[in-house]
Protein backbone atom coordinates (compact mmCIF):
# COMPACT_ATOMS: atom_id res chain seq x y z
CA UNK A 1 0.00 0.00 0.00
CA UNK A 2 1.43 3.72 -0.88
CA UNK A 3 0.11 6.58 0.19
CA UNK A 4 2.56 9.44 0.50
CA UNK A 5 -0.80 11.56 1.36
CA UNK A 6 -1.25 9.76 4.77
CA UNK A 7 1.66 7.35 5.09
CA UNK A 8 4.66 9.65 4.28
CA UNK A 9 7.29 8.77 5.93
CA UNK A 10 5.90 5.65 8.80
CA UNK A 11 7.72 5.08 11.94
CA UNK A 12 5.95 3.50 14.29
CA UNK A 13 2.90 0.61 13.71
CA UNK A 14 0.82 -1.53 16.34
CA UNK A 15 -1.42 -4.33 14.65
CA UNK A 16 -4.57 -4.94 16.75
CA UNK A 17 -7.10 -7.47 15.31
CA UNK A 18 -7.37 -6.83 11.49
CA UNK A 19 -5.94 -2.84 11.88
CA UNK A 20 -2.30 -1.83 11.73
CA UNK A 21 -2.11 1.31 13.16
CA UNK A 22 0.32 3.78 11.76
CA UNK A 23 2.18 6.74 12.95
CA UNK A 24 3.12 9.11 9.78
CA UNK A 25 6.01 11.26 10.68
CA UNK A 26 5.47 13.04 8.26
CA UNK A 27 1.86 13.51 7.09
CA UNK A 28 1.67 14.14 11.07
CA UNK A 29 -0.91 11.72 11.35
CA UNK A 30 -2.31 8.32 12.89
CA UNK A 31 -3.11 5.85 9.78
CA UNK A 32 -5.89 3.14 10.30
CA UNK A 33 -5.06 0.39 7.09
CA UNK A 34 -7.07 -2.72 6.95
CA UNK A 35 -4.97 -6.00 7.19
CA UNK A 36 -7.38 -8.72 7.16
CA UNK A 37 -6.21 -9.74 3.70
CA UNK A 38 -2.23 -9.33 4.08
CA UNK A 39 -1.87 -9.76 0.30
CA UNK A 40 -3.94 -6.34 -0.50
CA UNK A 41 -3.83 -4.02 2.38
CA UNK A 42 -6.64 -1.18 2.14
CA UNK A 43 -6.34 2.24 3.79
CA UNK A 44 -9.50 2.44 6.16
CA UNK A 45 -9.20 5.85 7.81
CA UNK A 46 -6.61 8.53 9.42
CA UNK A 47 -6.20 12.19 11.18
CA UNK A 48 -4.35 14.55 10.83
CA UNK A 49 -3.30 17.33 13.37
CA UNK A 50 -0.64 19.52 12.52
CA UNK A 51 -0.62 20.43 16.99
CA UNK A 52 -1.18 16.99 18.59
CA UNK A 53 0.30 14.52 15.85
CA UNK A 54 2.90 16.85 15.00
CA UNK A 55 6.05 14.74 14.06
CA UNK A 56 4.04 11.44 15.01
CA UNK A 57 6.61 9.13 16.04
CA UNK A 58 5.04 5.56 18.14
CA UNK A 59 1.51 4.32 18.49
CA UNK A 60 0.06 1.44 20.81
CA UNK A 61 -3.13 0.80 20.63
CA UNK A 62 -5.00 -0.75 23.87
CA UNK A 63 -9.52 -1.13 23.33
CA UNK A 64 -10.97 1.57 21.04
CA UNK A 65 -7.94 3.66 22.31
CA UNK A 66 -5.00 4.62 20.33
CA UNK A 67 -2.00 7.00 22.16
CA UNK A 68 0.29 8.44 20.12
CA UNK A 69 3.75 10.23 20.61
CA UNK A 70 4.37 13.52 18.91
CA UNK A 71 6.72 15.92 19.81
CA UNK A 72 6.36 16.78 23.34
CA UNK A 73 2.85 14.91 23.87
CA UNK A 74 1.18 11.89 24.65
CA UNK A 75 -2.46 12.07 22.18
CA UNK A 76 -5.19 9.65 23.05
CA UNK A 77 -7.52 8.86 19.68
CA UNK A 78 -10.38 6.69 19.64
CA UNK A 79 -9.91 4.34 16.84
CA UNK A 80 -13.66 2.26 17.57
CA UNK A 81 -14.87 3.55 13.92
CA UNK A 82 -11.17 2.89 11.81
CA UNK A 83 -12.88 4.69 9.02
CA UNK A 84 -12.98 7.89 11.56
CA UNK A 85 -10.50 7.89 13.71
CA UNK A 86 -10.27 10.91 16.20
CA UNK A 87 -8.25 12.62 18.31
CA UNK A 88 -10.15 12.76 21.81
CA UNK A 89 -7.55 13.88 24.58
CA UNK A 90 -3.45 15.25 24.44
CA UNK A 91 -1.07 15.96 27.04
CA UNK A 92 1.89 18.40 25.70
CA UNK A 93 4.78 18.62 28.24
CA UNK A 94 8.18 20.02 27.37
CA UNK A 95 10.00 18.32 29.91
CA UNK A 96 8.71 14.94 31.11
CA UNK A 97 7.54 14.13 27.37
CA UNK A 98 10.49 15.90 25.27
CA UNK A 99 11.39 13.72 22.50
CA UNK A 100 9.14 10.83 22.89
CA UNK A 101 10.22 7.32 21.24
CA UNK A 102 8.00 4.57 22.84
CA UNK A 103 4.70 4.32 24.24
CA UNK A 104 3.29 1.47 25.89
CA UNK A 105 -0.13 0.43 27.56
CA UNK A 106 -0.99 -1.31 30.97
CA UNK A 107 -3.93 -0.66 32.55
CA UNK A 108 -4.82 2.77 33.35
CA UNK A 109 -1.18 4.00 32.52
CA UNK A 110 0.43 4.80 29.35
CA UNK A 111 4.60 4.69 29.99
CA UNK A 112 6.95 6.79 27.46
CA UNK A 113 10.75 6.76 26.76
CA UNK A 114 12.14 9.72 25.51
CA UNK A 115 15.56 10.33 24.46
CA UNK A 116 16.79 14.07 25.67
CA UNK A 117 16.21 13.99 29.01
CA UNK A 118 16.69 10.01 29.63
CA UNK A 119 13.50 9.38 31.60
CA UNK A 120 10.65 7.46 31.64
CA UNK A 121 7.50 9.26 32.10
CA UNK A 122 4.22 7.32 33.81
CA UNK A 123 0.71 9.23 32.20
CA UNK A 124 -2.57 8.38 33.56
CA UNK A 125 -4.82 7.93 31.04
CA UNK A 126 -7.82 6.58 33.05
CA UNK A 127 -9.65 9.78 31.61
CA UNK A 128 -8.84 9.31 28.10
CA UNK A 129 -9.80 13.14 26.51
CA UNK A 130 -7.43 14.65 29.86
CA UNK A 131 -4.54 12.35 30.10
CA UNK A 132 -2.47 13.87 33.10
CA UNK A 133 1.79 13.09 34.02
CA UNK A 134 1.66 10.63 36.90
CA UNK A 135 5.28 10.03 37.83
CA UNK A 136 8.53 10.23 36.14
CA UNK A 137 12.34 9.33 36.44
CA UNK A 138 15.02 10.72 34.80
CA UNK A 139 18.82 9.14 34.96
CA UNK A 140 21.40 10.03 32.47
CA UNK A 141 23.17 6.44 33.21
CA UNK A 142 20.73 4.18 33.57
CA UNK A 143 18.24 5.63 30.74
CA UNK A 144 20.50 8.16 28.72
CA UNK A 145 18.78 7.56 25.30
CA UNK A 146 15.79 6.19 26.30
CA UNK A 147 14.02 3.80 23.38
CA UNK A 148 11.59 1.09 24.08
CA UNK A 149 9.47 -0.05 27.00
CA UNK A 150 7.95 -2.78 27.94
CA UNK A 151 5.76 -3.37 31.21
CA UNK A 152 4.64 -6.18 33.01
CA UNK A 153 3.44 -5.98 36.43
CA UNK A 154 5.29 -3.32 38.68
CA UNK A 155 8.25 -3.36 36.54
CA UNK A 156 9.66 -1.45 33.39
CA UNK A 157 11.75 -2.75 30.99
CA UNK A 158 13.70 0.29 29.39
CA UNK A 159 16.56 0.00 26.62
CA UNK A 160 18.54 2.85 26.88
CA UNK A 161 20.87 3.34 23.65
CA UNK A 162 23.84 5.58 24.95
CA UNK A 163 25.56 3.06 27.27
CA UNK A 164 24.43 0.05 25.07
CA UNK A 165 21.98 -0.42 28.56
CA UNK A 166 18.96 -2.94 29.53
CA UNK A 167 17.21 -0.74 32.57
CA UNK A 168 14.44 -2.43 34.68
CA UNK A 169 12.42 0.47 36.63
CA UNK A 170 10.16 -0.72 39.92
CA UNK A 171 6.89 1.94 38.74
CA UNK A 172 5.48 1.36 41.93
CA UNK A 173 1.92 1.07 40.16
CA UNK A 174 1.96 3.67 38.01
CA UNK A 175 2.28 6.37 41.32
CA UNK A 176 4.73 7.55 43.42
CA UNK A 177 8.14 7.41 43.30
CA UNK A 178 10.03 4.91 40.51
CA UNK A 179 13.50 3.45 41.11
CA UNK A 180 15.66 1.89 39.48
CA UNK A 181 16.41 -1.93 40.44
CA UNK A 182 18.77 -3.16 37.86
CA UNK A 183 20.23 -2.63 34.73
CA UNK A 184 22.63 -4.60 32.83
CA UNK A 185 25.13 -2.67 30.74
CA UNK A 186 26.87 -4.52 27.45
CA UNK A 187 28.66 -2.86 24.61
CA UNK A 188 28.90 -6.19 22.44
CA UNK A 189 25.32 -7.78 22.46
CA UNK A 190 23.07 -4.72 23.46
CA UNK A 191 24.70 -1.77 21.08
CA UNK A 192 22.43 -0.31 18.62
């Protein structure tokens, strides 16, 4: 499928049932393409927001929710008609969500890496159209270059880029204060 209207220049997809969900850098936009039949893949919907998908850069998609990093903000669409998706909610915040890479879903929290200020930033999204910053931990060693995320439980899962660096991050629920618990550093097998 090509589409340089809404798919110029993809970075980031999350396939959900028969949907791939895609984040257009460029077209600053969240593109809904039907999947069902991988063979010929059919553009369903997309927005567009020059403000709250500005730059999209990393979708995950969790129920009729989709949150997408852009910029400096978290943006919460509802994706339950893929023909219309729309944005419903965004959070812009220069510091705890400056350069966003990674977004991902558990429960009522939404967790994002970002790269310049090496921190991983907990967002409650339990009120979808006001998403608001729950916690956040910044550490230049431990997450300098923050990148992807993963969750499970009361832990995060953060690979930090810089110092070639596997972080895990005790998110104490999604509130309070995080610490780090371990992180395992190694220039050979973990270097980008």
């Amino acid at each position: 499928l090509t589409d340089t209207t809404n798919l110029n220049n993809p970075v980031s997809l999350f396939v959900s049932g028969r949907y791939a969900y895609v984040a257009a850098y460029s077209s600053n936009a969240l593109t809904v393409v039907d999947v069902s039949n991988p063979s010929t893949p059919v553009f369903a919907g997309t927005v567009s927001d020059s403000t709250t998908l500005n730059g999209a850069l990393g979708v995950f998609v969790s129920g009729r929710y989709a949150y997408v990093l852009a910029a400096t903000r978290l943006t919460v669409a509802d994706v339950s008609n893929p023909a219309a998706p729309k944005v419903i909610g965004s959070l812009s915040d220069a510091t705890n969500l400056s350069s966003p890479r990674r977004v991902f879903v558990s429960g009522r929290f939404a967790y994002v890496t970002t790269t310049d200020t090496n921190r991983l930033t907990v967002v409650d999204v339990s009120n979808p159209s006001s998403p608001v910053v729950a916690g956040t931990i910044s550490d230049s060693t431990n997450l300098a270059d923050a990148e992807g995320v993963f969750v499970s439980g009361r832990y995060a899962y953060v690979a930090a880029v810089t110092n070639s660096r596997l972080t895990i991050v005790d998110v104490n629920n999604g509130y309070g204060k995080m610490v780090v618990i371990g992180s395992v550093s190694d220039a050979v097998n973990l270097k980008s």
